[in-house]
C-alpha atoms as a PDB file:
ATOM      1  CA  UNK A   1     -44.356  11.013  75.932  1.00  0.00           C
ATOM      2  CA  UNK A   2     -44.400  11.337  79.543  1.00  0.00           C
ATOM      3  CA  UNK A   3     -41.650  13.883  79.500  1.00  0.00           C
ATOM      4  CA  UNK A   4     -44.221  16.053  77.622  1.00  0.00           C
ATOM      5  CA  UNK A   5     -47.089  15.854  80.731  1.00  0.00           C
ATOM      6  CA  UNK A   6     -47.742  18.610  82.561  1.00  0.00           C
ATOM      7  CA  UNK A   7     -47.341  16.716  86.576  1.00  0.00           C
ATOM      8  CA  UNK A   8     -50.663  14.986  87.786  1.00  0.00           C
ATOM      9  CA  UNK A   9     -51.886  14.704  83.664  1.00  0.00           C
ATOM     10  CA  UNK A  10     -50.766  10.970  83.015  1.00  0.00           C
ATOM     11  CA  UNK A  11     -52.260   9.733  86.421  1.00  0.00           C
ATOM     12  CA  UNK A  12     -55.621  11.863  85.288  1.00  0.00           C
ATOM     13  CA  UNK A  13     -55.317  10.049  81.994  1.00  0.00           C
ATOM     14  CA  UNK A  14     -55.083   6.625  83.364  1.00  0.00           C
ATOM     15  CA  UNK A  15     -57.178   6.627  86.226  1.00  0.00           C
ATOM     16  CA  UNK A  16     -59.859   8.087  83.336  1.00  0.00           C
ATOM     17  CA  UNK A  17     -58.825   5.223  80.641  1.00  0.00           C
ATOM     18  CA  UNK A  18     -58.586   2.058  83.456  1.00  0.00           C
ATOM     19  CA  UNK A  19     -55.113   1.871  82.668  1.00  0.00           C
ATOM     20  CA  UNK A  20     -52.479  -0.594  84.506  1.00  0.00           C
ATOM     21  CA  UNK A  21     -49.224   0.944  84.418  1.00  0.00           C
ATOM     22  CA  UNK A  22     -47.440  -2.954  85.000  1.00  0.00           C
ATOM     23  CA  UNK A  23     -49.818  -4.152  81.940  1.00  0.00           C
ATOM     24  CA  UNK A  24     -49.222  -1.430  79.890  1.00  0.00           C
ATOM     25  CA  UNK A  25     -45.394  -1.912  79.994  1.00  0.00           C
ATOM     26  CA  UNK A  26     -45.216  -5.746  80.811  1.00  0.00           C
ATOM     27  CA  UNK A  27     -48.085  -6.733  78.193  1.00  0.00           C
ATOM     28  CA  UNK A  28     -48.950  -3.893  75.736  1.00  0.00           C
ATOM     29  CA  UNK A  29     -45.925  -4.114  73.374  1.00  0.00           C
ATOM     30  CA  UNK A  30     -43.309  -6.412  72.155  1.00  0.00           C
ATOM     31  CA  UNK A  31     -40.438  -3.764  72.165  1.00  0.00           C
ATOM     32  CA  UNK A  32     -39.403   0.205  72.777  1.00  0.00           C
ATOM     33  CA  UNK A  33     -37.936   2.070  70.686  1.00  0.00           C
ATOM     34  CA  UNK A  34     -36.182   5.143  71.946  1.00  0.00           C
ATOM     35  CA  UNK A  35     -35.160   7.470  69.389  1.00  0.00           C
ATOM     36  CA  UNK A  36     -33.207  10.857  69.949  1.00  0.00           C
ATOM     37  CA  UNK A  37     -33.046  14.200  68.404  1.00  0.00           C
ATOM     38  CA  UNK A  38     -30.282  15.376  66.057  1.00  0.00           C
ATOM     39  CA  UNK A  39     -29.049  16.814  69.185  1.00  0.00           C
ATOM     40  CA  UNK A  40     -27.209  14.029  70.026  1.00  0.00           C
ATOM     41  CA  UNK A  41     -25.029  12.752  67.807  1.00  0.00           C
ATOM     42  CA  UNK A  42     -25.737  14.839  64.567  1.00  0.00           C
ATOM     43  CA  UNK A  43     -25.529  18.097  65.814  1.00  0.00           C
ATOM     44  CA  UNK A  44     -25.106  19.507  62.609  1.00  0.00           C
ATOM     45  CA  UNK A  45     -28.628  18.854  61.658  1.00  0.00           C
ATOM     46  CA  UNK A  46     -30.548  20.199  64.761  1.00  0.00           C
ATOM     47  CA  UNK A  47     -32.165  23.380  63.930  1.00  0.00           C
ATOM     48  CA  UNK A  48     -35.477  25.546  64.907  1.00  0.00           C
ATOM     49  CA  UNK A  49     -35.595  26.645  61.998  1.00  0.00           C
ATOM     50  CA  UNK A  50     -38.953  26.310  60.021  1.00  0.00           C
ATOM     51  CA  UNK A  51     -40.239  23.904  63.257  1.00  0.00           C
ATOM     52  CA  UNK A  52     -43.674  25.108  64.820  1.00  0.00           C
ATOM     53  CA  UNK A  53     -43.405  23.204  67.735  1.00  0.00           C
ATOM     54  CA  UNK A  54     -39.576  22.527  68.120  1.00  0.00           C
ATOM     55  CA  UNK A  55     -39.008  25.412  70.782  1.00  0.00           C
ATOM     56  CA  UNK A  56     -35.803  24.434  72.890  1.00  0.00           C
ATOM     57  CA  UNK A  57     -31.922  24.897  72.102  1.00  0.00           C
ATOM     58  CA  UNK A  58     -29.332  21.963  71.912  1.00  0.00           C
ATOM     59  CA  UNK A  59     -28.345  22.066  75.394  1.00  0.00           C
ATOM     60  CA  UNK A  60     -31.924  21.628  76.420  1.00  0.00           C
ATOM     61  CA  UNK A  61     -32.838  19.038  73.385  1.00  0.00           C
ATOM     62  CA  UNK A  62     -30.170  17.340  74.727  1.00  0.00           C
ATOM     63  CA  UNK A  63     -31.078  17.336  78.768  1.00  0.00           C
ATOM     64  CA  UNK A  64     -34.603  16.466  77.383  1.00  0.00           C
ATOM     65  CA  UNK A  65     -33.313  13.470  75.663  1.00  0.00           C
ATOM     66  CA  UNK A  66     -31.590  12.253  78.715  1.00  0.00           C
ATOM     67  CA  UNK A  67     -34.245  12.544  80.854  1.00  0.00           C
ATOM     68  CA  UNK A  68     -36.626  10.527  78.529  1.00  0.00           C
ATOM     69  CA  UNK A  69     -34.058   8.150  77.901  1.00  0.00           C
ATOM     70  CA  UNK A  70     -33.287   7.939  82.214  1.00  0.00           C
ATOM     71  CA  UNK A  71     -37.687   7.398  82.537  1.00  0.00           C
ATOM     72  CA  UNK A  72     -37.502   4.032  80.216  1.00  0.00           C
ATOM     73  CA  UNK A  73     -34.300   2.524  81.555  1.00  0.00           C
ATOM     74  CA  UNK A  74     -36.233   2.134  85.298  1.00  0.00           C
ATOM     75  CA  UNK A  75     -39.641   1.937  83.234  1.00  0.00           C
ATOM     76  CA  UNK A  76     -41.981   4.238  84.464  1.00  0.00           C
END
């Protein structure tokens, strides 16, 4: 996810891979699917517990859910 890059590592990886940004979105797949933590909606359920890489609290699962959700709607 492009959320998860570290800034200047996606435009490393395509400029390494040939990649087209416009082909990769326009031609590459026939649908997105956007799915969200527990930390929206289901609350309940969203836990570190027993999660080696699941690291942040609600309040940031949630901001980070946003934001990843806010990068697909204008489709970078």
């Amino acid at each position: 996810m492009l959320s998860d890059l570290q800034p200047g590592d996606w435009e490393r990886m395509r400029q390494a891979n040939g990649w087209n940004e416009v082909d990769i979105r326009d031609n590459r797949y026939n649908q997105v699917i956007h799915m969200v933590s527990s930390a929206c909606g289901a609350e309940e359920f969203y836990t570190c517990a027993g999660h080696k890489t699941r690291h942040e609290d609600i309040g940031v699962a949630r901001m980070v859910d946003r934001i990843t959700a806010q990068v697909h709607a204008i489709g970078v």
